[in-house]
Each structure stands twice: as C-alpha cells, then as structure tokens.
C-alpha atoms as a PDB file:
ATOM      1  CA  UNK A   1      74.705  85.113 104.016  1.00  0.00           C
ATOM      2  CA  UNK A   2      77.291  86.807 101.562  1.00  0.00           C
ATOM      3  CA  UNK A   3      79.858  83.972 100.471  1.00  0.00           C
ATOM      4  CA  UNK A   4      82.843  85.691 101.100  1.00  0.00           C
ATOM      5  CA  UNK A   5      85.195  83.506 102.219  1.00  0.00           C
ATOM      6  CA  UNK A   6      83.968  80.399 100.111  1.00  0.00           C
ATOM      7  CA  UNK A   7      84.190  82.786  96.995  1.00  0.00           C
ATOM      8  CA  UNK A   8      87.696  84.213  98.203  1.00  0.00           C
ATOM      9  CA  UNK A   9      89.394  82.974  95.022  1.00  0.00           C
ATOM     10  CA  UNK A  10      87.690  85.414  93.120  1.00  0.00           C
ATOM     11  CA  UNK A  11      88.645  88.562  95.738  1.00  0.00           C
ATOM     12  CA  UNK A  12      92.215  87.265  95.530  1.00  0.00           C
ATOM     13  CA  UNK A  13      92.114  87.379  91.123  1.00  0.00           C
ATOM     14  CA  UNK A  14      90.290  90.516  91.345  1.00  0.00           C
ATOM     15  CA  UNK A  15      92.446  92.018  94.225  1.00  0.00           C
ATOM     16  CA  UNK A  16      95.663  90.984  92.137  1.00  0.00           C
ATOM     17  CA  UNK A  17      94.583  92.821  88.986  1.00  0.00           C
ATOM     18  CA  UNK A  18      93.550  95.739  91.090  1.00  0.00           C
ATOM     19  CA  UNK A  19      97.382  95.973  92.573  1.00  0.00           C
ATOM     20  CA  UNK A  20      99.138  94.437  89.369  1.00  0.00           C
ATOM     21  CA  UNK A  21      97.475  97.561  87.315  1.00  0.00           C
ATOM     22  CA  UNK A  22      98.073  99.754  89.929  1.00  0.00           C
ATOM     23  CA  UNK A  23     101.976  99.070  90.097  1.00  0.00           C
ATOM     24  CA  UNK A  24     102.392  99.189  85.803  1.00  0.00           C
ATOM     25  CA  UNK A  25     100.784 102.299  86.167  1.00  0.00           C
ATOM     26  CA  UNK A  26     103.014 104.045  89.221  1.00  0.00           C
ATOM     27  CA  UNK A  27     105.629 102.102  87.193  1.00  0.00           C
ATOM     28  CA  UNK A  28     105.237 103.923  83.255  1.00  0.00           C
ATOM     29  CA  UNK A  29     103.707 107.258  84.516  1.00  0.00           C
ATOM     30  CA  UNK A  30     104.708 107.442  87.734  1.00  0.00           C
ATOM     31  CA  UNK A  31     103.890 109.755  90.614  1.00  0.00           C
ATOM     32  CA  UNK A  32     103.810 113.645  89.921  1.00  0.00           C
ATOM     33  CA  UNK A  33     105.472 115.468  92.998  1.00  0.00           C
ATOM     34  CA  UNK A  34     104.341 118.361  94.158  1.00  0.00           C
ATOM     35  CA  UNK A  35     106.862 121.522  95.171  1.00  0.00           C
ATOM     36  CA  UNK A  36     106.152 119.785  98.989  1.00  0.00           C
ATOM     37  CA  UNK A  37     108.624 117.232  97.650  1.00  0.00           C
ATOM     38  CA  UNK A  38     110.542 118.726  94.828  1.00  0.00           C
ATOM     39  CA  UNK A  39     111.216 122.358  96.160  1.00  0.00           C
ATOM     40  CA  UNK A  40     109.854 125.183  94.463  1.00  0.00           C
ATOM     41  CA  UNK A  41     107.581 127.786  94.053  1.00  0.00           C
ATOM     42  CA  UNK A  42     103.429 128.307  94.137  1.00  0.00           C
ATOM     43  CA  UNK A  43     101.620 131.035  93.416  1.00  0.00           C
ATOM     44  CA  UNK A  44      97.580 130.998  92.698  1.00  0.00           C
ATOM     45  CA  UNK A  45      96.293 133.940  91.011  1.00  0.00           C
ATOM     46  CA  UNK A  46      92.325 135.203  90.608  1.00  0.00           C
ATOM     47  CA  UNK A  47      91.015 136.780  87.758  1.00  0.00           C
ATOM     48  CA  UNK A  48      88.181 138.718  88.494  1.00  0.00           C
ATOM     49  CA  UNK A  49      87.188 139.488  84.954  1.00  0.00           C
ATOM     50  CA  UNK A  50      87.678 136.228  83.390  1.00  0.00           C
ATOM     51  CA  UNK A  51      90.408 133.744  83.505  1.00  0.00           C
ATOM     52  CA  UNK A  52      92.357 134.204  80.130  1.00  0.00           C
ATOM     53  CA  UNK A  53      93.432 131.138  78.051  1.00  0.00           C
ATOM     54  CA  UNK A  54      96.286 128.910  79.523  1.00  0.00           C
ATOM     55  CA  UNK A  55      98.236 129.648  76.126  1.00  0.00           C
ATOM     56  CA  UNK A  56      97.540 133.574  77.179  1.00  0.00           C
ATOM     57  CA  UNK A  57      99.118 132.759  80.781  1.00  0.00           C
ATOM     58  CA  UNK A  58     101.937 130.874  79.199  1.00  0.00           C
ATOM     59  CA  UNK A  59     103.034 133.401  76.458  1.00  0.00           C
ATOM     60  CA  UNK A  60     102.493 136.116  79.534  1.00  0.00           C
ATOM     61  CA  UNK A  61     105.044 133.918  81.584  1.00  0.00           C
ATOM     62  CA  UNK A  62     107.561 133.860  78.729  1.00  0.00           C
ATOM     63  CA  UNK A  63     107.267 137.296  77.916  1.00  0.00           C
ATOM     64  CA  UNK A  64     108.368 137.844  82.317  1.00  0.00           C
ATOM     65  CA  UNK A  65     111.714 135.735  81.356  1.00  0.00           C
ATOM     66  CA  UNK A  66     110.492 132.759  83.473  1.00  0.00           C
ATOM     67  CA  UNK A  67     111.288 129.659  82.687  1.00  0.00           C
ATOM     68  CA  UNK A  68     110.656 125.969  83.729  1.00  0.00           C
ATOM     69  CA  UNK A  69     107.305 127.119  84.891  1.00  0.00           C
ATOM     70  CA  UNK A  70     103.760 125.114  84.719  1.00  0.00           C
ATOM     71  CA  UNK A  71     100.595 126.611  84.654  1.00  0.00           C
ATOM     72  CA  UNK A  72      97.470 125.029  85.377  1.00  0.00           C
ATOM     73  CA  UNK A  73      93.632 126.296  86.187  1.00  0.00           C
ATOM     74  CA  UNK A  74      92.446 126.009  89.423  1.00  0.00           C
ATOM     75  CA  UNK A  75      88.522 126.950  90.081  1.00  0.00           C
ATOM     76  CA  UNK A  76      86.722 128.824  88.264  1.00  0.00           C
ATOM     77  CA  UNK A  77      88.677 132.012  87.858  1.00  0.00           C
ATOM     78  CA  UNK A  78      91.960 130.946  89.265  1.00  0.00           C
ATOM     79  CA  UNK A  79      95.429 129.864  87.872  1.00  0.00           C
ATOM     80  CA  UNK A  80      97.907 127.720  89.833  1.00  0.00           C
ATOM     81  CA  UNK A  81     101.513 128.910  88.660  1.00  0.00           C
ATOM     82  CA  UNK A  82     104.460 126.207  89.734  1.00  0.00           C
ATOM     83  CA  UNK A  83     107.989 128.024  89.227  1.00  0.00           C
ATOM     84  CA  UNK A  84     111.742 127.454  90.948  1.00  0.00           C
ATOM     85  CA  UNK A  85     112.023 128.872  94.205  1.00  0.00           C
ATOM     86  CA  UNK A  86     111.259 132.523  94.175  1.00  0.00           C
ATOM     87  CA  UNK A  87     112.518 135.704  96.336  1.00  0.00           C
ATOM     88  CA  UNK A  88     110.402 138.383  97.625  1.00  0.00           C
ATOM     89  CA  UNK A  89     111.237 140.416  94.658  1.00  0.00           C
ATOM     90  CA  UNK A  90     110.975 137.662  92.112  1.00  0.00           C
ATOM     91  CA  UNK A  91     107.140 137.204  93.696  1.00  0.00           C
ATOM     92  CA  UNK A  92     106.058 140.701  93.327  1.00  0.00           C
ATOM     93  CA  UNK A  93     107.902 141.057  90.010  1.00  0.00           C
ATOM     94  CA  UNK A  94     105.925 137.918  88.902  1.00  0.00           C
ATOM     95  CA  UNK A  95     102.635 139.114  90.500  1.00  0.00           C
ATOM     96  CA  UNK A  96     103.269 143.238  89.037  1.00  0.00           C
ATOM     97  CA  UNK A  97     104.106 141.635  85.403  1.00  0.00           C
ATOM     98  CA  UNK A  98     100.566 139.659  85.384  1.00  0.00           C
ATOM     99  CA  UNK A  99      98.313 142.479  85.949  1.00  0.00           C
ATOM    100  CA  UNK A 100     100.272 144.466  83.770  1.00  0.00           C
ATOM    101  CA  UNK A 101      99.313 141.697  81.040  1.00  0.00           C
ATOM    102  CA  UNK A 102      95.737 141.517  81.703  1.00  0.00           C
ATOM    103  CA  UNK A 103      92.844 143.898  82.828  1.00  0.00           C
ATOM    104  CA  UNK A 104      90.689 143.796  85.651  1.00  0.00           C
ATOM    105  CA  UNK A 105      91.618 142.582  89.466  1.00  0.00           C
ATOM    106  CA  UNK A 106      93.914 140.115  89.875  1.00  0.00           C
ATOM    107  CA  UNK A 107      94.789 138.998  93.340  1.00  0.00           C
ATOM    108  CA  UNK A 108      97.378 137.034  94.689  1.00  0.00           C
ATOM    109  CA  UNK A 109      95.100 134.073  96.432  1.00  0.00           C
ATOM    110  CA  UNK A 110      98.177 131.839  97.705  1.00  0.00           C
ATOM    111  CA  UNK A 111     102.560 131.971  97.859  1.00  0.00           C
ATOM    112  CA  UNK A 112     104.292 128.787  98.893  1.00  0.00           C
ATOM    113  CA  UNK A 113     107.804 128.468  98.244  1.00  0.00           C
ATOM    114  CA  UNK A 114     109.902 125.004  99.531  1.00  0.00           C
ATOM    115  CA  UNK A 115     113.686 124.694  98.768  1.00  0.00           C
ATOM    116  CA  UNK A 116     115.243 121.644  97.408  1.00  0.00           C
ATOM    117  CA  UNK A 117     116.445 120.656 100.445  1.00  0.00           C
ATOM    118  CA  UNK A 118     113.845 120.605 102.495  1.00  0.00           C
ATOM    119  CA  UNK A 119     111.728 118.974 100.225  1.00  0.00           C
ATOM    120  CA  UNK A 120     114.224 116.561 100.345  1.00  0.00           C
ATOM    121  CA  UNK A 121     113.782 116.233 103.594  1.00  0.00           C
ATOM    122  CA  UNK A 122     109.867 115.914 104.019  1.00  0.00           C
ATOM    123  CA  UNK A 123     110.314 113.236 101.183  1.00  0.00           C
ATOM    124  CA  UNK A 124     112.358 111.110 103.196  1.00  0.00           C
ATOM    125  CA  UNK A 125     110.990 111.706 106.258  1.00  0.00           C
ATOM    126  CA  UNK A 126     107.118 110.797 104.349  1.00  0.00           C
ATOM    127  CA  UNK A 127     108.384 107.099 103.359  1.00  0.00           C
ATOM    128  CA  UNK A 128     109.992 106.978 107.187  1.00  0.00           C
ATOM    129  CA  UNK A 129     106.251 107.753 108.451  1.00  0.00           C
ATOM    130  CA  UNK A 130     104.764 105.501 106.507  1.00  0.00           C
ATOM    131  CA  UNK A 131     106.851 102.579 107.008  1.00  0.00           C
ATOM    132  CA  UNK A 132     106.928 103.416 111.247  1.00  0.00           C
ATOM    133  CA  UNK A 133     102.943 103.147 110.619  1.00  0.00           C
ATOM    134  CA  UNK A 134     102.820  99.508 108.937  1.00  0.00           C
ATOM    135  CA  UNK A 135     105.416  98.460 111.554  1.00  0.00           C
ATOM    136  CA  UNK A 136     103.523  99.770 114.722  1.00  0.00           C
ATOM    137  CA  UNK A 137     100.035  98.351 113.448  1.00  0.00           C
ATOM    138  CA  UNK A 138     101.873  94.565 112.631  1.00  0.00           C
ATOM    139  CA  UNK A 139     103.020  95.028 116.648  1.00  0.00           C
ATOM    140  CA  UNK A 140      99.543  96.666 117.897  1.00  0.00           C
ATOM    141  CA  UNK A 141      97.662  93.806 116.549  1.00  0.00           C
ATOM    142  CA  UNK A 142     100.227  91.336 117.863  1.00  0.00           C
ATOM    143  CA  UNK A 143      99.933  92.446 121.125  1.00  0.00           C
ATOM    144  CA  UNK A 144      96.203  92.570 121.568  1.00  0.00           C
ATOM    145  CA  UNK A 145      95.555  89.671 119.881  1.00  0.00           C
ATOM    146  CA  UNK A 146      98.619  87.882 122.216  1.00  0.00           C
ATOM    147  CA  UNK A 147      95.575  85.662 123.925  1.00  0.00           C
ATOM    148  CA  UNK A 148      93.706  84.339 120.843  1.00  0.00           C
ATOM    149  CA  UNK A 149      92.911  80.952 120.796  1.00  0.00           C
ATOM    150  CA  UNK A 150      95.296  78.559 119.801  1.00  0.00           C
ATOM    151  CA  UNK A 151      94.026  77.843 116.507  1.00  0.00           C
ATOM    152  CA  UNK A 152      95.478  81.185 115.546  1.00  0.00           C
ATOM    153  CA  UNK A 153      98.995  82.657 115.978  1.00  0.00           C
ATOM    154  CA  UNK A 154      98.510  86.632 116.525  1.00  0.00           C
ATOM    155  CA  UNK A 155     101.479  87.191 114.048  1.00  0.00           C
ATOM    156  CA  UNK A 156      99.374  86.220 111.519  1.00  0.00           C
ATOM    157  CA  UNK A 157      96.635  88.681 112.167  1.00  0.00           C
ATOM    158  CA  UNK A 158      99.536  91.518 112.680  1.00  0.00           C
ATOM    159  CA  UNK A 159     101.272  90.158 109.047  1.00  0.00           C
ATOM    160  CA  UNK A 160      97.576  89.762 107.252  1.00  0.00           C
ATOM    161  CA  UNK A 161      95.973  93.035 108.299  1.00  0.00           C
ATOM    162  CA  UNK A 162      99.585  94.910 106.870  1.00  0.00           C
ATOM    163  CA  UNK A 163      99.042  92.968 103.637  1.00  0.00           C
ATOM    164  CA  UNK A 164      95.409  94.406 103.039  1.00  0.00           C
ATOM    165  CA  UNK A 165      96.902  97.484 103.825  1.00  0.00           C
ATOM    166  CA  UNK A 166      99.792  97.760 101.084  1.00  0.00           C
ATOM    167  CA  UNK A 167      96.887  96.767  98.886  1.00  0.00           C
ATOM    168  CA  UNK A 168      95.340 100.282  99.813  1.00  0.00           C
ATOM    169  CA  UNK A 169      98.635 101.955  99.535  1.00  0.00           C
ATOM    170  CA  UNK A 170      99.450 100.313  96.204  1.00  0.00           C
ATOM    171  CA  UNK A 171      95.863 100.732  94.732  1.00  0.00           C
ATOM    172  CA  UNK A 172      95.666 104.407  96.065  1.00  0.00           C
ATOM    173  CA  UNK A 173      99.155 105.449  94.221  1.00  0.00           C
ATOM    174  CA  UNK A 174      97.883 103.785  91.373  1.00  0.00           C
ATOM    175  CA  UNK A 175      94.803 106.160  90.918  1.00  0.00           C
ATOM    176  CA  UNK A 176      97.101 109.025  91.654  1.00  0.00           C
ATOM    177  CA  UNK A 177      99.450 108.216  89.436  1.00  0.00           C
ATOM    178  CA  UNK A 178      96.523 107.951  86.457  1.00  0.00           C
ATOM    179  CA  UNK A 179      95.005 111.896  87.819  1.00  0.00           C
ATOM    180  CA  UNK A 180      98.523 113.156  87.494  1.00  0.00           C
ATOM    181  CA  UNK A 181      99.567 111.782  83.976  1.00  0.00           C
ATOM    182  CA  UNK A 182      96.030 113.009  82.948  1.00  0.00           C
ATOM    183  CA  UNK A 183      94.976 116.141  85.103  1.00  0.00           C
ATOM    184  CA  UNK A 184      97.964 116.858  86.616  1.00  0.00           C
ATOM    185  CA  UNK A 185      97.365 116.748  90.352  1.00  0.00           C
ATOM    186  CA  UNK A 186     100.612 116.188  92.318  1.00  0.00           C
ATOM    187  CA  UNK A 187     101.085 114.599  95.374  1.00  0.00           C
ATOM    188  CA  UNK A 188     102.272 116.245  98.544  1.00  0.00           C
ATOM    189  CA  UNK A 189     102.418 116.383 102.244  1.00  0.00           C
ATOM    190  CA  UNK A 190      98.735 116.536 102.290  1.00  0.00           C
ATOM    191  CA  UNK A 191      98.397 113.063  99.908  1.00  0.00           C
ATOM    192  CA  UNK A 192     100.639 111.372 102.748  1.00  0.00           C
ATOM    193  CA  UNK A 193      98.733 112.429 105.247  1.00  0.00           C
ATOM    194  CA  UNK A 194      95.441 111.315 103.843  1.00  0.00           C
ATOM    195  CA  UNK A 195      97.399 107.950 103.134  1.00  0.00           C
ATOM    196  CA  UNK A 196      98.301 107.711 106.900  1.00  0.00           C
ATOM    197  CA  UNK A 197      94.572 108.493 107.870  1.00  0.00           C
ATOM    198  CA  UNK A 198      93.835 105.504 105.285  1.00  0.00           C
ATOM    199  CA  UNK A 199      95.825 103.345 106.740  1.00  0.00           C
ATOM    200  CA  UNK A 200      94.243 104.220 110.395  1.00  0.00           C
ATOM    201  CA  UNK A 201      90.916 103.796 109.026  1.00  0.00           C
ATOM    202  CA  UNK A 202      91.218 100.878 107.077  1.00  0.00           C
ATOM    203  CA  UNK A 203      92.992  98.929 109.924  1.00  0.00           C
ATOM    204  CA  UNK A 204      90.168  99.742 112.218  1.00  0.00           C
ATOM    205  CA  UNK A 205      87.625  97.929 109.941  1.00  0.00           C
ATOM    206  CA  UNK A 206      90.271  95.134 109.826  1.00  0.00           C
ATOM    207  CA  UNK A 207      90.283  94.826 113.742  1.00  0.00           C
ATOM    208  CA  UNK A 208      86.739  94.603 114.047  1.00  0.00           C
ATOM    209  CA  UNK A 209      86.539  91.757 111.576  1.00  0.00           C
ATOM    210  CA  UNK A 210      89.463  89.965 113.241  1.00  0.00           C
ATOM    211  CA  UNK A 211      88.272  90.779 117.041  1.00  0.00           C
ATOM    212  CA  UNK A 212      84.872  89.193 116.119  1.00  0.00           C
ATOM    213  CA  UNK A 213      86.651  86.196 114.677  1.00  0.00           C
ATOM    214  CA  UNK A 214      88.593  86.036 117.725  1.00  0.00           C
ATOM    215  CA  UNK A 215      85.540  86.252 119.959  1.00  0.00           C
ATOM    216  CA  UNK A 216      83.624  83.547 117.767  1.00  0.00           C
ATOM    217  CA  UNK A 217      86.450  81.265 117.659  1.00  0.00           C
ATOM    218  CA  UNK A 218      86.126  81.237 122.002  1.00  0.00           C
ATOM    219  CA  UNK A 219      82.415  80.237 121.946  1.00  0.00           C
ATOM    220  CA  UNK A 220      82.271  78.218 118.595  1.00  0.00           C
ATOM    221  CA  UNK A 221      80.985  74.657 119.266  1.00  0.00           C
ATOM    222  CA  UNK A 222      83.206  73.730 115.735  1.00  0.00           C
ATOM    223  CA  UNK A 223      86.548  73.648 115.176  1.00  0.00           C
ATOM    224  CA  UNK A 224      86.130  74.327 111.305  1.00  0.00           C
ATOM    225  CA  UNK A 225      88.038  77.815 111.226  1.00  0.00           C
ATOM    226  CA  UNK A 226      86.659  78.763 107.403  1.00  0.00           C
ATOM    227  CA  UNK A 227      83.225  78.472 108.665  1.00  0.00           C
ATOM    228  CA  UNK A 228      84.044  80.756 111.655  1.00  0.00           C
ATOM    229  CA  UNK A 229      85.855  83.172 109.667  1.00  0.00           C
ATOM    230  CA  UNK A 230      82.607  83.888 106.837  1.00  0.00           C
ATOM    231  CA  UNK A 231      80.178  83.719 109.627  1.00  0.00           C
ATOM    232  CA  UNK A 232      82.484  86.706 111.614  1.00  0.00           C
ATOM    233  CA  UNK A 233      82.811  88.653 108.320  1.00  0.00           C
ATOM    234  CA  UNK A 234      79.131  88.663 107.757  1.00  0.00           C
ATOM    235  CA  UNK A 235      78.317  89.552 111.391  1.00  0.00           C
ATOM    236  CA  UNK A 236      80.472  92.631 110.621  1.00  0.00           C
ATOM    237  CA  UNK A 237      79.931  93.584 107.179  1.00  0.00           C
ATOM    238  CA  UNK A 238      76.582  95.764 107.324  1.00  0.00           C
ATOM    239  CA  UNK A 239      78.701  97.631 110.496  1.00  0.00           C
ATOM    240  CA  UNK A 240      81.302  98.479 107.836  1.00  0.00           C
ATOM    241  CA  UNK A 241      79.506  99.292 104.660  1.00  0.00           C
ATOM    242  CA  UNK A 242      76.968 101.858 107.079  1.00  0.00           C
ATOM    243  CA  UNK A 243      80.329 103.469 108.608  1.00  0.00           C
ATOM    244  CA  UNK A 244      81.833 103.464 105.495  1.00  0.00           C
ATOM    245  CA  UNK A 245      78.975 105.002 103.303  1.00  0.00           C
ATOM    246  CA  UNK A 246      78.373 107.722 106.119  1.00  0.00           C
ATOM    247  CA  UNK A 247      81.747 108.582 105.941  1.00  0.00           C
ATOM    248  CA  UNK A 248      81.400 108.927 101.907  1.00  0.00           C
ATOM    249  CA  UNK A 249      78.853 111.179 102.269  1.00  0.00           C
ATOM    250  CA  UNK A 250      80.839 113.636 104.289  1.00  0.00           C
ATOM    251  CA  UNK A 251      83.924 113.446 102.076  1.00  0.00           C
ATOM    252  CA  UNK A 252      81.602 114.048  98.837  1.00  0.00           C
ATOM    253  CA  UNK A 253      80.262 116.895 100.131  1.00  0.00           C
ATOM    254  CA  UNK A 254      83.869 118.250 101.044  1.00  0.00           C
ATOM    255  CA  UNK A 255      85.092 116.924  97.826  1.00  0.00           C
ATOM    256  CA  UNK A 256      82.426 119.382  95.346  1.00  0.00           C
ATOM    257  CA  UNK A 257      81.911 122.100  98.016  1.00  0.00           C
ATOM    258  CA  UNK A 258      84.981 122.360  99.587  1.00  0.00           C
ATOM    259  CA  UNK A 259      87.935 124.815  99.059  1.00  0.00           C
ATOM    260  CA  UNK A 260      90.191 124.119  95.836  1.00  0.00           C
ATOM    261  CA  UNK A 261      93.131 123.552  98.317  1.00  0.00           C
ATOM    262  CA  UNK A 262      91.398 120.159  99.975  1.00  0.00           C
ATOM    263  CA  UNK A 263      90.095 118.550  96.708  1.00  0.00           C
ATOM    264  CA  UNK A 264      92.760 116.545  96.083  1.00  0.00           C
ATOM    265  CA  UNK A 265      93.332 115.545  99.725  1.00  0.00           C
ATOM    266  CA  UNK A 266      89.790 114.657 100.173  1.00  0.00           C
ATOM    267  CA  UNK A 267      90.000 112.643  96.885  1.00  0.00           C
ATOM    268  CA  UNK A 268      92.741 110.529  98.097  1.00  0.00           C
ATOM    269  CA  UNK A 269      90.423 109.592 101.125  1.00  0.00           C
ATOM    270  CA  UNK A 270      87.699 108.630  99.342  1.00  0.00           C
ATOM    271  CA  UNK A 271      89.665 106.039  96.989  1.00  0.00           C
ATOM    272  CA  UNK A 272      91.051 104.890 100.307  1.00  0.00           C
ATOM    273  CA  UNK A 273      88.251 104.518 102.241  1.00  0.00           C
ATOM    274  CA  UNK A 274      86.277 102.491  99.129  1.00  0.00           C
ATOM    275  CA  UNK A 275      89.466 100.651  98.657  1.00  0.00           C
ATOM    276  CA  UNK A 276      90.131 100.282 102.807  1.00  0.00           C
ATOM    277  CA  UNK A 277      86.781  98.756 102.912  1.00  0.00           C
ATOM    278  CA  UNK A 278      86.743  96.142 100.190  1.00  0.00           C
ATOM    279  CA  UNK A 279      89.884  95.516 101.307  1.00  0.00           C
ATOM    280  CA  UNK A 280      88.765  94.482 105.422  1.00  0.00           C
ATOM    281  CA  UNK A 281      85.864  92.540 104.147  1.00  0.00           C
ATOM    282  CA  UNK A 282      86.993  90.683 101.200  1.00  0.00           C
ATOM    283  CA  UNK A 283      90.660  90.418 101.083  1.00  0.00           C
ATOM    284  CA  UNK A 284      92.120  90.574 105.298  1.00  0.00           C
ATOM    285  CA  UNK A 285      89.673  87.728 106.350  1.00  0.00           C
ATOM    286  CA  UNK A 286      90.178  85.283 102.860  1.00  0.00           C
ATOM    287  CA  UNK A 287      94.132  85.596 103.283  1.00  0.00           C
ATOM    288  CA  UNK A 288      93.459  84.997 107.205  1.00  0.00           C
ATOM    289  CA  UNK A 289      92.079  81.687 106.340  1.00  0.00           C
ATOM    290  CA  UNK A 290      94.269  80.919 103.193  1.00  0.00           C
ATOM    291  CA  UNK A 291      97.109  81.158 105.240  1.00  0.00           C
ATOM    292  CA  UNK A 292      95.730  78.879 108.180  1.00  0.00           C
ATOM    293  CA  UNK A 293      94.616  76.108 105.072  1.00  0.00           C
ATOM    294  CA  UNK A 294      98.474  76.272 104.080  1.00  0.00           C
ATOM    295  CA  UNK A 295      99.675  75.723 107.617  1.00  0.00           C
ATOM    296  CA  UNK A 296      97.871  73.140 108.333  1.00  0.00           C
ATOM    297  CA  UNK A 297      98.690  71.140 105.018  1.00  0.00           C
ATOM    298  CA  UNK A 298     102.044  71.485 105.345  1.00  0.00           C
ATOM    299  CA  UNK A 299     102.028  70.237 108.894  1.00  0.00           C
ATOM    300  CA  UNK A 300      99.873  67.299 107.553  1.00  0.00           C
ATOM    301  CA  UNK A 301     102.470  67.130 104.994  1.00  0.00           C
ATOM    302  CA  UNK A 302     105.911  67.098 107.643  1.00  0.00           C
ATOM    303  CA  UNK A 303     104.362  64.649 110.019  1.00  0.00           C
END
C-alpha cells in the first residue's frame, strides 16, 4: 500500500516549492503573449533551399523598413515572422521583398493578423473562462456530493478539488513562463484552451478519488476518516497512473510528429496532465483530510 496520506507532509513541502517556484518565475520573466492576445501580425515562411541564418532574416527585415518585428525558426525550413498588424499590401510587400532577398522557393505557409482590440478582448474574455470553470466545478462537486456522509461537508470536496487545480494552473504557467524567457514560445488562445482541457481532466481524476472515498466512507466499519481516505486513494491510483500514461503516449506522439502549429498546445497538455495527476493522488486527498484534522481540533478546542 503506497503511504500517501500518512506521508502527506512531504506532498504538501514538495507541492509548495513546486507552486512557490512556479509564481517567482511567472513573477521575474513573466508570460510571453502571443499576437492572440497582444494584436498583431504572423506570417510563417518556407525555404525550400535552406533556411538562411536568423541574422540573414533580420538584416533582410531591416533592409524592408520593418520595424518592431521578431523572427524566430519554426521546423526545419521555416521562419515564424511576428510584426504590427499588417494590410493586404503590407503582406505581399513583406512576402515579394523576401524572395527578392533570397533564392529558391519560398512560400507563404501561414498569415494571421489580430488587432489590438480584439486581442484585448480574447484576453479578457480568457481569464473570464477560466475563472467561470473553477466556479462551476466548486458547484458541480457540491451538488453531487450534496448526500455524503456526515463526516464530510460537500463544500469541502468542491473548495479542495479547486485548490489542486490552481496548483495545475500555477505550476503549468510556471513552465511556460521558463519556455518563453528561454525559447520563446508565447501563449495564446490555444494555451488557454489546453489549460481548460487540464482543468477538465484533472478534476475528473479528482472525482474518482473523492467518489470512492465517498462510497468507502458508507460501508466502512471505522470511523477513522485518514484511514479511509489512503485506503480510497490506493484503490484508485493504478486507475489513474494507466489512464494517465495512455494518454501520454498519445500526446508524445502528437508532440514529435505532429504539425509545428500544435507543439506548443500539446506541450501544455502534457505538463498538465503529469501535473493534474500528481496533483489528484497526492495533493486533493492529503488537503481533504488535513482540513477534516483541523475541523475537528478546533471543535475539540470550542467545546
């Protein structure tokens, strides 16, 4: 039997480090936004006869009269060129001036262009998503866990399972914020939608854990609730680790074979699903019953 809850001190140091790091690195690099967020323009070029240098693409950017532009490889033959907003006519002047610069194809792989305001927009309206998520799981998992034993109040569960949660969130951001300062991936639309599939995912391995204590509690012949919450967790935990490595696979694959577009995306799901999983067996359940210990010595306490 895996000593999870009788060892939960050490989850909850390593768990803190995990988040404490996490936040001091958010807070000194920070989050790179992609054009999604900032407004902008994208454009992803292919070389068919060799990618030249970046300082090559840079000087051949100058030399257009662009300015406040990055540049940055993408594949193996590709370059992914961020610039303000662009017209129709900026495009194919930007496009035109590149091949004249270099010989052999080039083709014009991908255009996105977002204005200010809109990325405005789909900023605000990401953190609104995201915060409508953790609210609507705390209620979910009040509701069906409304007829738990008494030994349990529901709210707890609801509050618990959102607290492993901002621990993916937090820990997630915190590995982003490390592959933008030093590879420069941004976040986007598609980073908060893989968080919102994290958060689904993660809370499902939660509710198992929590609907098998809830179950256990019912037929246990003892009333000691630490005992019933490690023997739940390890009645669960080969259920998650065999979803959760299957799931790996798939995402691996996707991650190396996939389309340049994805690999970021795909990366944030795989920290969130190793994080979402460590997180349902050794953090939910050890709060779950850290919080139950506190309520019942301060009611020992009162009376």
């Amino acid at each position: 039997m895996i000593r999870v809850i009788q060892q939960r001190k050490i989850w909850f140091i390593f768990s803190s480090v995990l988040v404490g790091a996490s936040i001091v690195v958010v807070a000194i690099f920070g989050l790179k936004p992609g054009i999604d967020f900032t407004g902008g323009a994208l454009t992803e070029l292919g070389f068919e006869a060799g990618r030249p240098s970046l300082e090559e693409m840079q000087s051949a950017m100058e030399d257009l009269g662009f300015e406040g532009f990055t540049v940055q490889p993408a594949g193996e033959d590709d370059y992914i060129i961020r610039t303000k907003p662009l017209t129709e006519e900026e495009r194919l002047s930007l496009v035109q001036g590149i091949r004249g610069q270099f010989e052999g194809e080039i083709r014009e792989d991908r255009f996105e262009s977002i204005g200010p305001t809109i990325g405005k927009e789909l900023r605000e309206k990401s953190v609104y998503a995201i915060i409508t998520v953790l609210v609507a799981i705390v209620l979910y998992v009040a509701f069906a866990f409304r007829k738990v034993s008494g030994q349990l109040s529901s709210w707890k569960l609801g509050v618990t399972a959102i607290a492993a949660l901002v621990h993916d969130v937090v820990v997630t951001l915190g590995v982003f914020a490390l592959l933008g300062y030093f590879l420069n991936v941004e976040v986007d639309t598609l980073f908060v939608t893989a968080l919102l599939m994290v958060l689904g995912y993660s809370v499902n391995d939660t509710i198992v854990v929590f609907d098998k204590i809830r179950q256990n509690i019912v037929a246990a012949s003892t009333s000691n609730f630490e005992r019933v919450v490690e023997t739940s967790v390890n009645q669960t935990v080969v259920r998650s680790l065999n979803t959760s490595v299957t799931t790996l696979f798939v995402l691996l694959a996707l991650f190396f074979l996939g389309g340049e577009s994805l690999k970021w995306f795909v990366m944030a799901l795989i920290v969130g699903v190793v994080v979402g999983t460590y997180s349902s067996i050794f953090l939910a359940s050890p709060l779950l019953v850290a919080w139950q210990r506190m309520t019942h010595r301060n009611r020992g306490s009162n009376s």
